[in-house]
Protein backbone atom coordinates (compact mmCIF):
# COMPACT_ATOMS: atom_id res chain seq x y z
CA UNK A 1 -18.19 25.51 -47.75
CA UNK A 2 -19.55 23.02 -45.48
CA UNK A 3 -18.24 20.05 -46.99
CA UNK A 4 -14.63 20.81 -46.04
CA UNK A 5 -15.38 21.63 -42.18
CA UNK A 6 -17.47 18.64 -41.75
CA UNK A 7 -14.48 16.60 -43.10
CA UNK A 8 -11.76 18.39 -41.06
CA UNK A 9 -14.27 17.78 -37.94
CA UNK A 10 -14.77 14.24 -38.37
CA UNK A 11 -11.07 13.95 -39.38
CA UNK A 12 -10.40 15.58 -36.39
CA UNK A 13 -12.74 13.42 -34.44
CA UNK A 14 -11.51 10.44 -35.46
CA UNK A 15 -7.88 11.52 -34.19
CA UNK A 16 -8.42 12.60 -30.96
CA UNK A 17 -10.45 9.07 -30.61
CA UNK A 18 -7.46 6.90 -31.62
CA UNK A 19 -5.28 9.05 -29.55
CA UNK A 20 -7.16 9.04 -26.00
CA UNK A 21 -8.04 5.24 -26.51
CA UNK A 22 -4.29 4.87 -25.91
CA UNK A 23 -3.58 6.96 -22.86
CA UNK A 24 -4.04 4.91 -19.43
CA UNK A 25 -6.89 6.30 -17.60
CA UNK A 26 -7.38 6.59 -13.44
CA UNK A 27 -10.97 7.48 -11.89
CA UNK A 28 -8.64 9.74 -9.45
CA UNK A 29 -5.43 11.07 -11.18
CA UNK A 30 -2.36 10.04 -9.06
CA UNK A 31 -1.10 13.08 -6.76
CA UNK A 32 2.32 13.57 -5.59
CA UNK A 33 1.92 14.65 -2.37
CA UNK A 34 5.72 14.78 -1.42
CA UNK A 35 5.29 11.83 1.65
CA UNK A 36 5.32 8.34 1.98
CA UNK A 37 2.71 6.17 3.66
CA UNK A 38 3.73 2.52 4.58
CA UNK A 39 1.75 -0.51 5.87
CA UNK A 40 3.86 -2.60 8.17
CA UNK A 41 2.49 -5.74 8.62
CA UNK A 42 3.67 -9.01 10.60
CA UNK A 43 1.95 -12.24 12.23
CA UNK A 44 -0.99 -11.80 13.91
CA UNK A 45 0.27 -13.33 17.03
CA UNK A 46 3.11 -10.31 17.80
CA UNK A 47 2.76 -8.76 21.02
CA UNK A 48 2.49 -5.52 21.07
CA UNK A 49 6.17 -4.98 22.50
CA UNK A 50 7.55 -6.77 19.69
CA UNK A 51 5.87 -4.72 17.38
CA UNK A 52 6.90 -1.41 19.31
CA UNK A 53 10.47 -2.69 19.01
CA UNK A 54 9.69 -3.71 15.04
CA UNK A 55 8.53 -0.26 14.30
CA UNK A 56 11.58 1.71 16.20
CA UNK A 57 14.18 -0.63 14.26
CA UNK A 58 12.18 0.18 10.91
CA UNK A 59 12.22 4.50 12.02
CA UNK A 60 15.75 4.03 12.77
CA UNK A 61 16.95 2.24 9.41
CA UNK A 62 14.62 4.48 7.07
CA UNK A 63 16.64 7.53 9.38
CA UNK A 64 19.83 5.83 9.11
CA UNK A 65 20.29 4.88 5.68
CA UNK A 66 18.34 7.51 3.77
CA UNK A 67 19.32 11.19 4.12
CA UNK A 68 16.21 12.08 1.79
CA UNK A 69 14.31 11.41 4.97
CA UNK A 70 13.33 14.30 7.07
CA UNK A 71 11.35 12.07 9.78
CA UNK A 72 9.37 8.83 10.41
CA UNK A 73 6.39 8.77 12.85
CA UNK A 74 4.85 5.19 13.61
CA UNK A 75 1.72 3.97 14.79
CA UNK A 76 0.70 1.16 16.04
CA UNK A 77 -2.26 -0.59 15.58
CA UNK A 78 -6.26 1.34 15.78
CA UNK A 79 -9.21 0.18 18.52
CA UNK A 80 -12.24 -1.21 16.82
CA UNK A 81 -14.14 1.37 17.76
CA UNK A 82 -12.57 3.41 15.24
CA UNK A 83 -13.59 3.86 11.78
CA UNK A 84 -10.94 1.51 10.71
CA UNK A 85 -9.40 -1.26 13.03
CA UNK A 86 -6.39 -2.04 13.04
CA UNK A 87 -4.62 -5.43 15.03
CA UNK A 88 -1.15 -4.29 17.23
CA UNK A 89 0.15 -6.64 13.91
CA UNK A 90 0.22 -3.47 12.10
CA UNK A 91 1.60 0.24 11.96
CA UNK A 92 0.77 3.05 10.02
CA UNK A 93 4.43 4.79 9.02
CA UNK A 94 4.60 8.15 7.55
CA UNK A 95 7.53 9.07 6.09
CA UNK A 96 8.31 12.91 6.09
CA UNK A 97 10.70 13.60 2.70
CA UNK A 98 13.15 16.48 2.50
CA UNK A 99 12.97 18.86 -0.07
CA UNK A 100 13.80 17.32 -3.66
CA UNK A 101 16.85 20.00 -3.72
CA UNK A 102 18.33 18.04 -1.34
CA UNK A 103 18.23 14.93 -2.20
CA UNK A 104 21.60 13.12 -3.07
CA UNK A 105 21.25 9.88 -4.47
CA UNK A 106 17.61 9.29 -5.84
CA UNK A 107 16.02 11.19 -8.68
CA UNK A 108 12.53 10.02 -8.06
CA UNK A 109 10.07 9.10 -5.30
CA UNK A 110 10.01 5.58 -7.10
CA UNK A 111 13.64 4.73 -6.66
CA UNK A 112 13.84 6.05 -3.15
CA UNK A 113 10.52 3.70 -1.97
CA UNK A 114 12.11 0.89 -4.00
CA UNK A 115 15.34 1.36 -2.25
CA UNK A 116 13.37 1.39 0.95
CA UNK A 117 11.71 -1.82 0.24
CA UNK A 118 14.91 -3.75 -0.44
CA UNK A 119 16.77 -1.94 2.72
CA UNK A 120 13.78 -2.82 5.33
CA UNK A 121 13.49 -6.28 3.53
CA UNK A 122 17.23 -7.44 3.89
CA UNK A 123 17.31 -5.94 7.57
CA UNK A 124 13.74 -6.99 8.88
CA UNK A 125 13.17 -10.46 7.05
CA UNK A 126 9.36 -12.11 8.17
CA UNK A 127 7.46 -8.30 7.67
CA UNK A 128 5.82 -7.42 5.05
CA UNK A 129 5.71 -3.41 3.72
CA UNK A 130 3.11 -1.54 1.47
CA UNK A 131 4.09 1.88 0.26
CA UNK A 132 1.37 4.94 -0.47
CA UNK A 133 0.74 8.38 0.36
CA UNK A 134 -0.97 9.50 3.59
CA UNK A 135 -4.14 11.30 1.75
CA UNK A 136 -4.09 8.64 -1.16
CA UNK A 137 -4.37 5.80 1.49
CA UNK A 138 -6.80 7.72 3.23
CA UNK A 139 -9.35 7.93 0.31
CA UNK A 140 -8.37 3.75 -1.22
CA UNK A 141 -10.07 3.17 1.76
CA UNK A 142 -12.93 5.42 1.64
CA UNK A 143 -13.74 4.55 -1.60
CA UNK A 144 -13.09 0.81 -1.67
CA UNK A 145 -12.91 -0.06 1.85
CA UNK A 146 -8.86 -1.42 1.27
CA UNK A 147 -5.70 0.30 1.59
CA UNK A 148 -5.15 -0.24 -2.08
CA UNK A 149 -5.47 0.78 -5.88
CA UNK A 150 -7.84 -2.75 -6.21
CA UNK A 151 -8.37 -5.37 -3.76
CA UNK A 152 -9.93 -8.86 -4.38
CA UNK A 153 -12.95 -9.87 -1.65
CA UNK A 154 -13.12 -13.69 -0.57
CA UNK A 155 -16.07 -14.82 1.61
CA UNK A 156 -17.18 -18.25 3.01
CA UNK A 157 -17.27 -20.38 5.89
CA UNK A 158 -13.63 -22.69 5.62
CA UNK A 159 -10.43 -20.45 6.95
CA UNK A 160 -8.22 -22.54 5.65
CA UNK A 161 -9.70 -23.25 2.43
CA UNK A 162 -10.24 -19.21 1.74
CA UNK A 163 -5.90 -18.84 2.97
CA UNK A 164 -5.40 -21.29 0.32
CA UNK A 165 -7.32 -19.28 -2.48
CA UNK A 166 -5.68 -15.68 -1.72
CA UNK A 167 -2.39 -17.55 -1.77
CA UNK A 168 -3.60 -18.64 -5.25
CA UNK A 169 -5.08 -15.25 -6.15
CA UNK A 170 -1.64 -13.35 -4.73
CA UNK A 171 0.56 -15.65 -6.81
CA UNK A 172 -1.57 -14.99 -10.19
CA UNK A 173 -1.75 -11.28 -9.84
CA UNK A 174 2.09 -11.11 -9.21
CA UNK A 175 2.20 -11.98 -12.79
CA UNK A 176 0.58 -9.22 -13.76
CA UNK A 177 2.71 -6.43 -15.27
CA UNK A 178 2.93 -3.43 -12.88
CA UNK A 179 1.19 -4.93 -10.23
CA UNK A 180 3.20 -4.19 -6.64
CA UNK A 181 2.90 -5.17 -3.45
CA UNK A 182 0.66 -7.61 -3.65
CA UNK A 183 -0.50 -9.45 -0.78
CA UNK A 184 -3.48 -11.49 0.92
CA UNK A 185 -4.79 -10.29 4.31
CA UNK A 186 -4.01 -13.12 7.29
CA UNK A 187 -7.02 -14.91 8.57
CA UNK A 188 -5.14 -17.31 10.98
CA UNK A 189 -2.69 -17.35 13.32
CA UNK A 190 -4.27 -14.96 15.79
CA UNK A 191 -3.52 -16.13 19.05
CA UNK A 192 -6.51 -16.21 21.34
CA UNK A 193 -7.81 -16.88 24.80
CA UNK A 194 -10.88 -18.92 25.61
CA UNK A 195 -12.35 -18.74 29.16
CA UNK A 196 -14.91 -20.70 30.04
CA UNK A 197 -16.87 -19.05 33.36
CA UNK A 198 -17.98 -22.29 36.04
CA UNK A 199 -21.43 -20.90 37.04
């Protein structure tokens, strides 16, 4: 009877189309892989002593106040010779987690990164924090050349006029639901030295 199968096929079909168009879709399915990579960031201008002392205050609050942490391990800032350069303005933090058995107050990676993001925020105010996972930030920027699920490319010739826009741009996509950590890359501010040689 091939009347009934075709019908049960396309009814079938049919099902499995309204279903899947509501699941949320990824190109690369998220991965827990049981650590925490930030993004500390701060004015261009820091010296890289400040920033040293930045990054030991933020190892020993994450240590202090959150026993689910096994270790922290900081670096600071990348030469541009490197695949990807990095000012002393910024550190690379991984975040080494304890097994979930022993963890006493959080019941997901979630709360504890959003607990770590209002901790580091009320004790460091002025730096900024982006939370990942080391092999997940690893490929965003393979793939897309940003430390970042989707990033947003200005170009043109006016600084000021382009720090303007991704102020604009950061404030709209803050609106969006489920958007996190949102920020705009500083273009000014970088302290600089000019020397002019007397021939």
């Amino acid at each position: 009877h091939p009347l009934p199968v075709v019908l049960t096929a396309i009814v079938v079909f049919t099902a499995s189309v309204l279903i899947a168009s509501r699941f949320g879709a990824e190109f690369i399915p998220k991965l827990d892989e049981g650590d925490i990579a930030m993004e500390g960031y701060r004015l261009q201008s820091v010296s890289l002593e400040t920033s040293i002392e930045l990054s030991t205050k933020i190892e020993k609050i994450l240590l202090d106040e959150f026993p689910e942490i096994e270790s922290v391990v900081s670096k600071i800032g990348r030469p541009e010779i490197a695949t990807d350069p990095m000012g002393v303005n910024r550190s690379d933090i991984f975040v080494m987690l304890k097994p979930r058995s022993e963890w006493t107050r959080y019941d997901s990676k979630d709360e504890l990164v959003e607990a770590m993001e209002e901790a580091l925020a009320e004790k460091i105010p002025g730096q900024g924090f982006s939370f990942s996972q080391p092999i997940e930030l690893r490929v965003q920027e393979l793939i897309a050349g940003v430390r970042a699920d989707v990033g947003i490319s200005l170009y043109g010739d006016d600084v000021n006029l382009l720090s303007q826009k991704a102020d604009e741009i950061v404030r709209a996509v803050e609106k969006v639901p489920g958007a996190s950590d949102v920020r705009a890359e500083q273009l000014a501010g970088m302290a600089y030295l000019r020397v002019k040689v007397k021939r």
